[in-house]
Protein backbone atom coordinates (compact mmCIF):
# COMPACT_ATOMS: atom_id res chain seq x y z
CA UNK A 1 -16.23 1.81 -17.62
CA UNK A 2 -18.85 3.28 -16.04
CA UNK A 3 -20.03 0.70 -13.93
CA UNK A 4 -16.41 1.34 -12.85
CA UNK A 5 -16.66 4.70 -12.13
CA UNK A 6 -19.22 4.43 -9.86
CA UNK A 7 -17.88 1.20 -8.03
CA UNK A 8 -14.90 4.11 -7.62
CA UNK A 9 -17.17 6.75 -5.87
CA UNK A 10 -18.62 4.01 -3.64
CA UNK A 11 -15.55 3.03 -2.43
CA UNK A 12 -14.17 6.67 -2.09
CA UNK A 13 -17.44 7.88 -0.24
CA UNK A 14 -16.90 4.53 2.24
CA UNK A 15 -13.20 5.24 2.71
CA UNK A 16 -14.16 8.76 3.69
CA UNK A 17 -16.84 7.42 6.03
CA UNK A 18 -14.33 5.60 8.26
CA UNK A 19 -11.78 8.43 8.08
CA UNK A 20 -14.03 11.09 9.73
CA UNK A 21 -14.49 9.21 12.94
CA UNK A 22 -10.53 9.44 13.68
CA UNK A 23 -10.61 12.85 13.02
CA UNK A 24 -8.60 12.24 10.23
CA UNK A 25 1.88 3.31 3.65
CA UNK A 26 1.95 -1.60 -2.59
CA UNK A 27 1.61 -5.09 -2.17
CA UNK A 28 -0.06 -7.37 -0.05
CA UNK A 29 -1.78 -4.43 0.72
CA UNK A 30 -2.81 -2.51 3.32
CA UNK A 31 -0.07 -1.03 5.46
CA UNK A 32 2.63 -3.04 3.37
CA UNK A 33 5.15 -1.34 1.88
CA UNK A 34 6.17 -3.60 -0.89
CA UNK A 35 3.67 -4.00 -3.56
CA UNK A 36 3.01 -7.04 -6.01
CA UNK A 37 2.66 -7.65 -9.52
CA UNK A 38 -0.99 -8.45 -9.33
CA UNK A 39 -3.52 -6.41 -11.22
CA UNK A 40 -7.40 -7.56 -10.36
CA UNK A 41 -9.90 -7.42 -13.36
CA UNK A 42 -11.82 -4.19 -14.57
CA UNK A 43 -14.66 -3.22 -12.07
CA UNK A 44 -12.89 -5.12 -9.03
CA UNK A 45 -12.55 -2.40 -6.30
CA UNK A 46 -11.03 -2.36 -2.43
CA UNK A 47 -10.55 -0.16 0.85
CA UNK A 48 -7.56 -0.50 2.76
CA UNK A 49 -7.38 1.11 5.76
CA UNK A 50 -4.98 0.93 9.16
CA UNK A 51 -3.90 2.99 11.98
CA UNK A 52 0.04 2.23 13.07
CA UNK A 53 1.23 3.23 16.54
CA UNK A 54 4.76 3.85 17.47
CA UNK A 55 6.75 3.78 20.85
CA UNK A 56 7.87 7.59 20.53
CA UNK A 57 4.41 8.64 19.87
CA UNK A 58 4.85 9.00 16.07
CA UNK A 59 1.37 8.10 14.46
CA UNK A 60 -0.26 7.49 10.87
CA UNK A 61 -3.98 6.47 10.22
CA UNK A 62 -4.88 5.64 6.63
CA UNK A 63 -7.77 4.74 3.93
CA UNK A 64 -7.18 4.50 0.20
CA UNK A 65 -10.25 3.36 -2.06
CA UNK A 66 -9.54 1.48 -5.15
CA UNK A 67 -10.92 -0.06 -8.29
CA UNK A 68 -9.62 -1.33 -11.60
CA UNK A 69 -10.58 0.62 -15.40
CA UNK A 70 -10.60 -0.72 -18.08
CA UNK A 71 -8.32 2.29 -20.29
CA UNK A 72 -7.31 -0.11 -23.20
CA UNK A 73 -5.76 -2.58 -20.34
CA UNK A 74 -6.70 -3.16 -16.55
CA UNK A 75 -5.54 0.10 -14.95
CA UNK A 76 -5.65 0.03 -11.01
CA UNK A 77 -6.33 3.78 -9.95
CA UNK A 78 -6.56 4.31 -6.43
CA UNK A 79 -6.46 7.41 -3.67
CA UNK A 80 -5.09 7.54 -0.04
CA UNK A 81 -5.76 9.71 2.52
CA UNK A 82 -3.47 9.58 5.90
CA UNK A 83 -3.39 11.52 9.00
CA UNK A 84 -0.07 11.65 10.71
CA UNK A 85 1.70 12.51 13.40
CA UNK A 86 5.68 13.35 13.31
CA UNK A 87 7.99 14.97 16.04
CA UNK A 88 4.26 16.55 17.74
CA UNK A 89 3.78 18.02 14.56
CA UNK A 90 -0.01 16.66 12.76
CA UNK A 91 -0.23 16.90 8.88
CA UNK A 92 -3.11 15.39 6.36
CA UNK A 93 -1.23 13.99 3.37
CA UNK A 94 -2.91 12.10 -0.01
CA UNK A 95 -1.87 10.78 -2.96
CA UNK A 96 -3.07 9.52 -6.34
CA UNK A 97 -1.87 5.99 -7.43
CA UNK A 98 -2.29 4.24 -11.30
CA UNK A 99 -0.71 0.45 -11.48
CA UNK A 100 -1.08 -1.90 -14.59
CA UNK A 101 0.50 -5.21 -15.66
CA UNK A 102 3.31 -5.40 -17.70
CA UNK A 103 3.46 -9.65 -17.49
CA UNK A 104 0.27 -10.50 -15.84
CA UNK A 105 0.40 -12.13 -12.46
CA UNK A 106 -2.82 -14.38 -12.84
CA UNK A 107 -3.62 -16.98 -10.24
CA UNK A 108 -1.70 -19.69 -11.68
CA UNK A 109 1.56 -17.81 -12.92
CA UNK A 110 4.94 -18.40 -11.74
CA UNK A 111 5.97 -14.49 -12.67
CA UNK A 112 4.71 -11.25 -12.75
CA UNK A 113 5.45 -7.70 -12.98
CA UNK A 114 3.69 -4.52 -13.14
CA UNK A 115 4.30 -0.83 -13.20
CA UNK A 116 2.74 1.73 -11.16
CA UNK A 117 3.51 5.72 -10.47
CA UNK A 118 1.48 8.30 -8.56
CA UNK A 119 2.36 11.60 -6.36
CA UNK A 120 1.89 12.64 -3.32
CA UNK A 121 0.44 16.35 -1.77
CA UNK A 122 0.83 17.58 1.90
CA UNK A 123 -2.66 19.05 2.21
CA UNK A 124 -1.96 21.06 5.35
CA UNK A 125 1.18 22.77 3.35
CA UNK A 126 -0.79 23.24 -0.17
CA UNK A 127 2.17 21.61 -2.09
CA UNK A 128 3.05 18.62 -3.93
CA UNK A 129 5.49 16.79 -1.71
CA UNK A 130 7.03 14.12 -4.27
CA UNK A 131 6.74 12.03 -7.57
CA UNK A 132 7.47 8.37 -7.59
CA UNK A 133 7.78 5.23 -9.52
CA UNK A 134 8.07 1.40 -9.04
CA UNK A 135 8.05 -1.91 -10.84
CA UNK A 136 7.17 -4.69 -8.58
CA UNK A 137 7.98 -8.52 -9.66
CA UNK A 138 5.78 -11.47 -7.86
CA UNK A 139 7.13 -14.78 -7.84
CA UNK A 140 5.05 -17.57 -6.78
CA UNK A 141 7.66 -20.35 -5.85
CA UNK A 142 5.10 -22.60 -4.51
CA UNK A 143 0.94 -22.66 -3.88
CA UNK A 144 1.65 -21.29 0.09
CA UNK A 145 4.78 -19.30 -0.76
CA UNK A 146 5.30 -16.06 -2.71
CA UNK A 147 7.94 -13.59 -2.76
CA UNK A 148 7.61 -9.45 -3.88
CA UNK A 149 10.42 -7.40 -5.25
CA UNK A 150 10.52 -3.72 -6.01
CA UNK A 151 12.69 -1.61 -7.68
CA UNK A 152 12.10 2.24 -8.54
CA UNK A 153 12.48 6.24 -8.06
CA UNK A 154 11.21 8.99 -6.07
CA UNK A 155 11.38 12.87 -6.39
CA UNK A 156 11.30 15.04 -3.40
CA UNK A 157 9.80 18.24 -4.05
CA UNK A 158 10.76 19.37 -0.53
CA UNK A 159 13.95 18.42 -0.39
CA UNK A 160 14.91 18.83 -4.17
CA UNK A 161 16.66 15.41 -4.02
CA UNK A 162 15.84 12.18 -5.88
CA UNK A 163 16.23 9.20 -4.57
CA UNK A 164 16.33 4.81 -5.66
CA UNK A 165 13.20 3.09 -3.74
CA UNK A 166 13.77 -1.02 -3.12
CA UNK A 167 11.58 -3.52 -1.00
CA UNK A 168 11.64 -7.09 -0.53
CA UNK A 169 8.89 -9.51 1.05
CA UNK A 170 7.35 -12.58 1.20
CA UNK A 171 4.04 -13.93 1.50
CA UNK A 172 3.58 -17.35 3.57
CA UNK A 173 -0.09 -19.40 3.85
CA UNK A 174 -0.28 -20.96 7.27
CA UNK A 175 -3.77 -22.37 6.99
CA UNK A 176 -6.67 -21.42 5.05
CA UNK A 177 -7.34 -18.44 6.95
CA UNK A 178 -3.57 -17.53 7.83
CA UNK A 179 -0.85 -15.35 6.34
CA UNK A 180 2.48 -14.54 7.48
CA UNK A 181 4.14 -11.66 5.67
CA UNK A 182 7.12 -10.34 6.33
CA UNK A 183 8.96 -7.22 4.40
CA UNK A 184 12.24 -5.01 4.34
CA UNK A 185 12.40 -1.38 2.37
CA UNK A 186 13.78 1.73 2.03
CA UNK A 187 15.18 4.70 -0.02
CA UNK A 188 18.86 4.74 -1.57
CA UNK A 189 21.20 4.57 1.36
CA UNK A 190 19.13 5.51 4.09
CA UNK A 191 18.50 2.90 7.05
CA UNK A 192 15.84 0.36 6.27
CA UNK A 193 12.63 0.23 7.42
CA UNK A 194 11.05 -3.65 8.24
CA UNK A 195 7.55 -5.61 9.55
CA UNK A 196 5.90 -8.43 10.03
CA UNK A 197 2.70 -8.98 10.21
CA UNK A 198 -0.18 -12.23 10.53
CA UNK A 199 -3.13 -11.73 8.35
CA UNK A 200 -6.40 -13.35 8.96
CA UNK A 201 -8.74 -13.89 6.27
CA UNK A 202 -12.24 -15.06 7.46
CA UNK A 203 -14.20 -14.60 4.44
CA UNK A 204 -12.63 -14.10 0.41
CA UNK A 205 -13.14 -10.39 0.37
CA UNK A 206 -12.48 -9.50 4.08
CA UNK A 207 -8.64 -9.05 5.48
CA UNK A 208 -7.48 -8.16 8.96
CA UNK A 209 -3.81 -7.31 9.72
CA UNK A 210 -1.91 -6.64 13.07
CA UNK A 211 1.97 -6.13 12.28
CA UNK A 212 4.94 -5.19 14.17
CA UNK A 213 7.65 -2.74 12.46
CA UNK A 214 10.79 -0.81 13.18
CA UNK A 215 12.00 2.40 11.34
CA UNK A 216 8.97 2.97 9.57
CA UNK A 217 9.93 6.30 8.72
CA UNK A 218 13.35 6.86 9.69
CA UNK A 219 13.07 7.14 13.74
CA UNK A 220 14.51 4.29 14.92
CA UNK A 221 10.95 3.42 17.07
CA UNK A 222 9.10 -0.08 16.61
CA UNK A 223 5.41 0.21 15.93
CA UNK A 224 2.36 -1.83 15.93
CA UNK A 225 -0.16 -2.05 12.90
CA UNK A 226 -3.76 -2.71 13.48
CA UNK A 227 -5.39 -2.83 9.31
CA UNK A 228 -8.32 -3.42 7.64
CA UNK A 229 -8.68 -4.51 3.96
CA UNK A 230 -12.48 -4.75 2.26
CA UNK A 231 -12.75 -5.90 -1.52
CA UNK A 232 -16.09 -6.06 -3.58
């Protein structure tokens, strides 16, 4: 555990050492939406980090540091800062993130499904903007082909309104080094938000993403992805 801990503070301290040069979205990671069942082993830790771009000048630049504890049963506990821009209005947002197996989606499963839960703070406003919930399901239906379903809740402190999350996506190998991923979300009856994105995977612990995606956050633009996703 406390080999852990500091495997945590390394990967916070290097998530906050790309953030400050910008002036600064479960899943396949990264800027995906949708998040899988998978749960690495205690001590395993990541950055994800990506900058997305839309058409009506709408922006979002991210970093989240994570690792895995070992608090009776792998516990993935993770942090992300984002930047954004919305309307020409800038805000600094984080939130705190805890995800564990509930049937563990090992390498060599068919099934999987996890549960995870976190909340979210506008730190420009001072307040807790929302609560949320969501039970992801992996199923591998064949070595190159997986699929990613979500299911959950989310409470807006803002708005006072709660609110049924979904997301569906797929994962497709191409070649060793390829992945095509494709995904469709959103909250209870509001219009859906989609992407699609190639992942390139040069080495085991490195990822690079570019991804194209409409209605990200409910503006009817398209937007291009550019991420980054380190694991050690």
């Amino acid at each position: 555990m406390q080999y852990g801990f500091w495997r945590f503070c390394a990967a916070a301290a290097l998530a906050l050492g790309l953030l400050a040069p910008s002036g600064a979205a479960q899943a396949a990671g990264g800027a995906f939406a949708v998040d899988d069942a998978g749960v690495d082993g205690p001590g395993a830790c990541k950055v994800e980090a990506f900058a997305a771009f839309a058409r009506n000048g709408d922006r979002v630049a991210a970093v989240a540091p994570t690792c895995v504890a070992s608090l009776g049963r792998p516990v993935d506990i993770g942090v992300q800062f984002d930047r954004s821009r919305s309307g020409g209005e800038w805000g600094t947002g984080l939130a705190l993130k805890a995800k564990t197996a509930i049937v563990p989606f090992t390498d060599d499963a068919s099934f999987g499904m996890a549960i995870s839960g976190g909340v979210g703070f506008d730190l420009t406003a001072r307040e807790t903007t929302e609560w949320f919930v969501t039970v992801p399901v992996s199923i591998r239906l064949s070595k190159i082909f997986q699929v990613n379903l979500n299911i959950g809740g989310l409470r807006d402190n803002i708005e006072h309104r709660s609110f049924v999350t979904w997301g569906a996506g797929f994962e497709l190998m191409l070649a060793t080094q390829f992945t095509l991923l494709g995904e469709m979300f959103g909250q209870s009856s509001e219009r859906p938000g989609a992407q699609l994105g190639l992942r390139f995977t040069p080495h085991e612990k490195v990822d690079f993403d570019i991804i194209y995606g409409r209605n990200l956050t409910g503006e009817r633009s398209d937007w291009i992805t550019a991420g980054v996703n380190l694991r050690f």
